[in-house]
C-alpha atoms as a PDB file:
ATOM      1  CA  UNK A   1      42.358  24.474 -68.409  1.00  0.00           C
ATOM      2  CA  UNK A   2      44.580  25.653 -71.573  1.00  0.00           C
ATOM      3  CA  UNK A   3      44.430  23.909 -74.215  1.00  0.00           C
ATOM      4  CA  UNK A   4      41.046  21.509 -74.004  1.00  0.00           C
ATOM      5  CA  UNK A   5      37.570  21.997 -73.992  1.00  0.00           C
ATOM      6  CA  UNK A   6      34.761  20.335 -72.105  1.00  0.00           C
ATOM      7  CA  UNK A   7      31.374  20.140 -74.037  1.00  0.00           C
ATOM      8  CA  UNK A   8      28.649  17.465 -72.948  1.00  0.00           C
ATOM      9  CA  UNK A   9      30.707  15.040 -70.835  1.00  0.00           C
ATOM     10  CA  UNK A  10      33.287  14.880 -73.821  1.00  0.00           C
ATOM     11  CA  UNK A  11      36.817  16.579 -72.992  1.00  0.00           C
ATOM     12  CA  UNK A  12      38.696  17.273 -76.113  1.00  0.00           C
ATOM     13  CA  UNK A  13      42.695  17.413 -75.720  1.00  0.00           C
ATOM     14  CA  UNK A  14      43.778  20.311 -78.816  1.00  0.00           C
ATOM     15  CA  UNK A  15      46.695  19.555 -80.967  1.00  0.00           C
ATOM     16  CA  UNK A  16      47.423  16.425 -79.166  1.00  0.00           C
ATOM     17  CA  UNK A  17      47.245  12.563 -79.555  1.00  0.00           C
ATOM     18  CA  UNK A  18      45.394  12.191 -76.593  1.00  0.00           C
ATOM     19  CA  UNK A  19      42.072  10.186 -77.261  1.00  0.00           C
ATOM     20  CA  UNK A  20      38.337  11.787 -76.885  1.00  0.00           C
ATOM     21  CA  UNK A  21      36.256   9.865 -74.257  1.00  0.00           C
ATOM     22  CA  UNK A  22      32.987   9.485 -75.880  1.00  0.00           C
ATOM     23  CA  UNK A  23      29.873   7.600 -74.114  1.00  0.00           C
ATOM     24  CA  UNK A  24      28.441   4.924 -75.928  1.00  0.00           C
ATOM     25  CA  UNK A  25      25.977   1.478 -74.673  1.00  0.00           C
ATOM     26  CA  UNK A  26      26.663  -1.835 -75.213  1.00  0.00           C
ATOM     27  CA  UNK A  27      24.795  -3.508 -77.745  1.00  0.00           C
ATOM     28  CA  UNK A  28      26.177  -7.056 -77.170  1.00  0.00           C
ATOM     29  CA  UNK A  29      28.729  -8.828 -76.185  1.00  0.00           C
ATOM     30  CA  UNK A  30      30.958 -11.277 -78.677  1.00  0.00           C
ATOM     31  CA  UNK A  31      33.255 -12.529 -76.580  1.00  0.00           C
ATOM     32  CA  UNK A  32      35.742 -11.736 -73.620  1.00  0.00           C
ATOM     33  CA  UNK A  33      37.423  -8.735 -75.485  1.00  0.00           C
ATOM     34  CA  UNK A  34      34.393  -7.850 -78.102  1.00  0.00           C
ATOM     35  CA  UNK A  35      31.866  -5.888 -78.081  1.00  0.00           C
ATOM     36  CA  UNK A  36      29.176  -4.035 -80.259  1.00  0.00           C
ATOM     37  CA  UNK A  37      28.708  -0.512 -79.118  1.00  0.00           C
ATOM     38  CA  UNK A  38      25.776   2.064 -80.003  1.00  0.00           C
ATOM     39  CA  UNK A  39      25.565   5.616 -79.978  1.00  0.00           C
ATOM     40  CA  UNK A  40      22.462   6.780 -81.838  1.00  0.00           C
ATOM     41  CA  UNK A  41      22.152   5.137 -85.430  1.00  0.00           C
ATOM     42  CA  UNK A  42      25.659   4.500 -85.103  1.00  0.00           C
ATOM     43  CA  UNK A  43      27.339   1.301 -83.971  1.00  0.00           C
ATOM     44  CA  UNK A  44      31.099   0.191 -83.884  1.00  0.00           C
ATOM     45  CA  UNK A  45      32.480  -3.214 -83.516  1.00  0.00           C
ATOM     46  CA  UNK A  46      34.970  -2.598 -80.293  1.00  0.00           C
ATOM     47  CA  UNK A  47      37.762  -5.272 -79.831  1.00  0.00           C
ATOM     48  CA  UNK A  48      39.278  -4.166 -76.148  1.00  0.00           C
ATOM     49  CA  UNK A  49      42.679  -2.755 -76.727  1.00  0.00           C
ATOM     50  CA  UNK A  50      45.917  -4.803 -76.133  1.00  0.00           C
ATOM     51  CA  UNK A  51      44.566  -7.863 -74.912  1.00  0.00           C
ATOM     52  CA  UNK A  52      45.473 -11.661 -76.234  1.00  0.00           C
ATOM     53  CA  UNK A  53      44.779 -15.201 -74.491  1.00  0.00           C
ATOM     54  CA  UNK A  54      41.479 -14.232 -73.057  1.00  0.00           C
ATOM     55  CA  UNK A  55      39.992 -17.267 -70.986  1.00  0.00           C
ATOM     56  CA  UNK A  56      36.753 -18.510 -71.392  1.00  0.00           C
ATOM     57  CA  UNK A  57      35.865 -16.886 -67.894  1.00  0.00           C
ATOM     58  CA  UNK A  58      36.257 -13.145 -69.503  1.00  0.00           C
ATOM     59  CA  UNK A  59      32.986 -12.816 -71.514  1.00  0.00           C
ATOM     60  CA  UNK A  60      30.568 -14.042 -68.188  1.00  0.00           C
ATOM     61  CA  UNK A  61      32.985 -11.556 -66.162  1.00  0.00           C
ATOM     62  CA  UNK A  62      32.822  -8.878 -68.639  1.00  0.00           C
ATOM     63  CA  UNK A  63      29.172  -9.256 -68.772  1.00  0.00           C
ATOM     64  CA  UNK A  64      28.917  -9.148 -65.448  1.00  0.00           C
ATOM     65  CA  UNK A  65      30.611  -6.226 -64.639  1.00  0.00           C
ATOM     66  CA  UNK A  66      28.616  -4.372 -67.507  1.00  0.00           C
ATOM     67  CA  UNK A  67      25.150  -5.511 -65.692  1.00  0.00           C
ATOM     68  CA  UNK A  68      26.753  -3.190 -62.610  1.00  0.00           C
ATOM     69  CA  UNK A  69      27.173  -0.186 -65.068  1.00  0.00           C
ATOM     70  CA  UNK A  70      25.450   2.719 -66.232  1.00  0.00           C
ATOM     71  CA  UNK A  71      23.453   2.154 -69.865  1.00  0.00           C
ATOM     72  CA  UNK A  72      25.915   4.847 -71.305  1.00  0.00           C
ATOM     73  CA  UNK A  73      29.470   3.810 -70.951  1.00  0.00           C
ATOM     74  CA  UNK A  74      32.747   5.937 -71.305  1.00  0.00           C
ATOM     75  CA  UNK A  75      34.446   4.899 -74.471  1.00  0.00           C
ATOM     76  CA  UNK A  76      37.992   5.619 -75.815  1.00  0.00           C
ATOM     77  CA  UNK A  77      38.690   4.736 -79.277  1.00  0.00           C
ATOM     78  CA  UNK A  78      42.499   4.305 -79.704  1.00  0.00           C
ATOM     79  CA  UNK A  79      42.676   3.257 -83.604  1.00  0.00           C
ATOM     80  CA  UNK A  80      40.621   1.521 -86.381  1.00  0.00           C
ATOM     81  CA  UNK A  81      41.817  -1.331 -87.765  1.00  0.00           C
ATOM     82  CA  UNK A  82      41.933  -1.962 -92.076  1.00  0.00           C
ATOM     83  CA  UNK A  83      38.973  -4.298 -91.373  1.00  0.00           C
ATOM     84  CA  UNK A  84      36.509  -2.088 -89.421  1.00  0.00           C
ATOM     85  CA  UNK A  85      37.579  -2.769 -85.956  1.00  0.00           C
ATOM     86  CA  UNK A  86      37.983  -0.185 -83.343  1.00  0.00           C
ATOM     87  CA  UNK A  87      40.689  -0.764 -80.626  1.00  0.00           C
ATOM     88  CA  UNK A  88      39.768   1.069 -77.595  1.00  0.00           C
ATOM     89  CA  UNK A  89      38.358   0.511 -73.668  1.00  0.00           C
ATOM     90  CA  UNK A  90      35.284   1.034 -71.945  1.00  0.00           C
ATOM     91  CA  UNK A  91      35.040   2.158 -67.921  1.00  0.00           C
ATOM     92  CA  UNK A  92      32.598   0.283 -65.814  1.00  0.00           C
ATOM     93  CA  UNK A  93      31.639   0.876 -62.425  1.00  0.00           C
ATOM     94  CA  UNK A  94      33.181  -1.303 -59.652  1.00  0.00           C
ATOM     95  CA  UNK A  95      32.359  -0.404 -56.633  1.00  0.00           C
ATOM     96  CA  UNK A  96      31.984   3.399 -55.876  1.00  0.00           C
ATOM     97  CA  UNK A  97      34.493   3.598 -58.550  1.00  0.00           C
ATOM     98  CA  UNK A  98      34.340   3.691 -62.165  1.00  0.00           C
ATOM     99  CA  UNK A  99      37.354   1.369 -63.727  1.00  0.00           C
ATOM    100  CA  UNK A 100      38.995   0.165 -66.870  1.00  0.00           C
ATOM    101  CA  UNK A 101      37.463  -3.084 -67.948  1.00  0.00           C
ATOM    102  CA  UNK A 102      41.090  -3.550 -69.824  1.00  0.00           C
ATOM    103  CA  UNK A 103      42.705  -3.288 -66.444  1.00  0.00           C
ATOM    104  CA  UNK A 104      39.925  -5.556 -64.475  1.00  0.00           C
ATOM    105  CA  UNK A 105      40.137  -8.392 -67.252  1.00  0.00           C
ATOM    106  CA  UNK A 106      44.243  -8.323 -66.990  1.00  0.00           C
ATOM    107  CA  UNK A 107      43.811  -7.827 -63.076  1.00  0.00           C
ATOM    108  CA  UNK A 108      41.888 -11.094 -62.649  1.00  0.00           C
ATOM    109  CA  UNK A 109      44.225 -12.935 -64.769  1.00  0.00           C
ATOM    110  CA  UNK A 110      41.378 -13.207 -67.124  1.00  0.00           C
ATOM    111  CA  UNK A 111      43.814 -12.362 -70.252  1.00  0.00           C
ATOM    112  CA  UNK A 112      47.156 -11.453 -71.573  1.00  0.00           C
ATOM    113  CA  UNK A 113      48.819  -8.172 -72.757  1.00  0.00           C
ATOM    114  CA  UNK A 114      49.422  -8.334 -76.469  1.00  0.00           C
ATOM    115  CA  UNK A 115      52.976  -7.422 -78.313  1.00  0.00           C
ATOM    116  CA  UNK A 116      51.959  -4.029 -79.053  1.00  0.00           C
ATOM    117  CA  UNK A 117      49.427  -3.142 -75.746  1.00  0.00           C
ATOM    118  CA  UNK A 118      51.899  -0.177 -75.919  1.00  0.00           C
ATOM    119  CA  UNK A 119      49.994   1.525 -78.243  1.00  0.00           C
ATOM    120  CA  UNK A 120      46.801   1.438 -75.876  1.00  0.00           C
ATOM    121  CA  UNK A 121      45.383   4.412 -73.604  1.00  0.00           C
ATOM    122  CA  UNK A 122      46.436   3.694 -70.171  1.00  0.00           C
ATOM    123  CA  UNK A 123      49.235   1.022 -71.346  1.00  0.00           C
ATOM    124  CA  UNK A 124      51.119   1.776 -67.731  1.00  0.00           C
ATOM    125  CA  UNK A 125      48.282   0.679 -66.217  1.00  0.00           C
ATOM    126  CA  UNK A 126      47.614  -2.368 -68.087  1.00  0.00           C
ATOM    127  CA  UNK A 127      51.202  -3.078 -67.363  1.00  0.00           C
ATOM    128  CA  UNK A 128      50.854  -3.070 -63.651  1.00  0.00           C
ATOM    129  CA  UNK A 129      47.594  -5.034 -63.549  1.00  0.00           C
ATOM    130  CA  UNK A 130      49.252  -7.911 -65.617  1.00  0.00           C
ATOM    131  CA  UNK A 131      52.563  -7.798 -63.449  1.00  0.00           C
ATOM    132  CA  UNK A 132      50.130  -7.648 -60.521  1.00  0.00           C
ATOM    133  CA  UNK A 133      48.206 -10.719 -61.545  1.00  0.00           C
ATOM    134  CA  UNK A 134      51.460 -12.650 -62.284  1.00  0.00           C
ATOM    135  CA  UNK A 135      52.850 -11.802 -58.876  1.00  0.00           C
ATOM    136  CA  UNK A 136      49.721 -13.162 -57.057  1.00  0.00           C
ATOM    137  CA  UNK A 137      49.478 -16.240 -59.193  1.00  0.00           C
ATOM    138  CA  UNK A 138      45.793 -15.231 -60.361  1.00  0.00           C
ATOM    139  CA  UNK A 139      43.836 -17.155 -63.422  1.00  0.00           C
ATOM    140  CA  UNK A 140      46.004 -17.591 -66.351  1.00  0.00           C
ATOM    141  CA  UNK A 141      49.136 -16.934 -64.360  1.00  0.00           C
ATOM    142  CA  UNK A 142      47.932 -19.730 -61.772  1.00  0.00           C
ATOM    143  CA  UNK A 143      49.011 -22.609 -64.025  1.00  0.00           C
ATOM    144  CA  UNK A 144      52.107 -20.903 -66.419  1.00  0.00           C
ATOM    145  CA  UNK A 145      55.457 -20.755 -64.433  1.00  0.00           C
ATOM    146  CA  UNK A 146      58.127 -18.025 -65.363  1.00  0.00           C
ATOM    147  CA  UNK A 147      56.237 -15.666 -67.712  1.00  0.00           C
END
């Protein structure tokens, strides 16, 4: 592979934008798209990238899914905000699979992309899980007509 390194379950992308996955637990949950994460004697205040009108289903789903999950969670931080929050998405295990909880929350209808979700690791992705939602009518999109 030229041009990245693996060390430790951590694949590094040289001379490009693309974001390190790191592995980090989950302290706690705030709400539907916050968390606290821990690595060590670190911790960082994770707000789930791209994501607005979050119902008040997403934090019991989110939690949910994170009971499913490994302790140690693959992390991507996208950017840090001017007041200490990291933007960014975890991976949980669903299924045999191990899945986006960005996507699952937007899947489920559980939330809304944001204005700039563009600027988010897998943004194509959120995209489709959003217009798939819509499309079947699920949670939020159940009740708002011609979104």
């Amino acid at each position: 592979m030229s041009g990245c390194t693996q060390l430790t379950d951590i694949l590094t992308f040289k001379d490009s934008h693309i974001p390190e996955t790191e592995y980090w637990q989950v302290e706690s949950v705030v709400d539907g798209g916050r968390l606290i994460l821990k690595r060590s004697s670190y911790k960082r205040d994770l707000q789930l990238c791209g994501l607005i009108d979050l119902t008040s289903e997403a934090k019991f789903y989110l939690e949910k899914q994170l009971k499913q999950s490994p302790q140690e969670l693959p992390t991507i931080f996208a950017s840090k905000s001017k007041h200490g929050f990291w933007y960014g998405d975890i991976w949980v295990t669903f299924g045999n699979e191990q899945e986006s909880i960005t996507g699952l929350l937007l899947l489920n209808g559980l939330a809304r992309l944001s204005g700039d979700y563009q600027n988010c690791p897998n943004s194509d992705v959120f995209n489709f899980a959003e217009n798939s939602a819509k499309e079947q009518k699920i949670g939020i999109w159940n009740s708002l007509i011609d979104e």
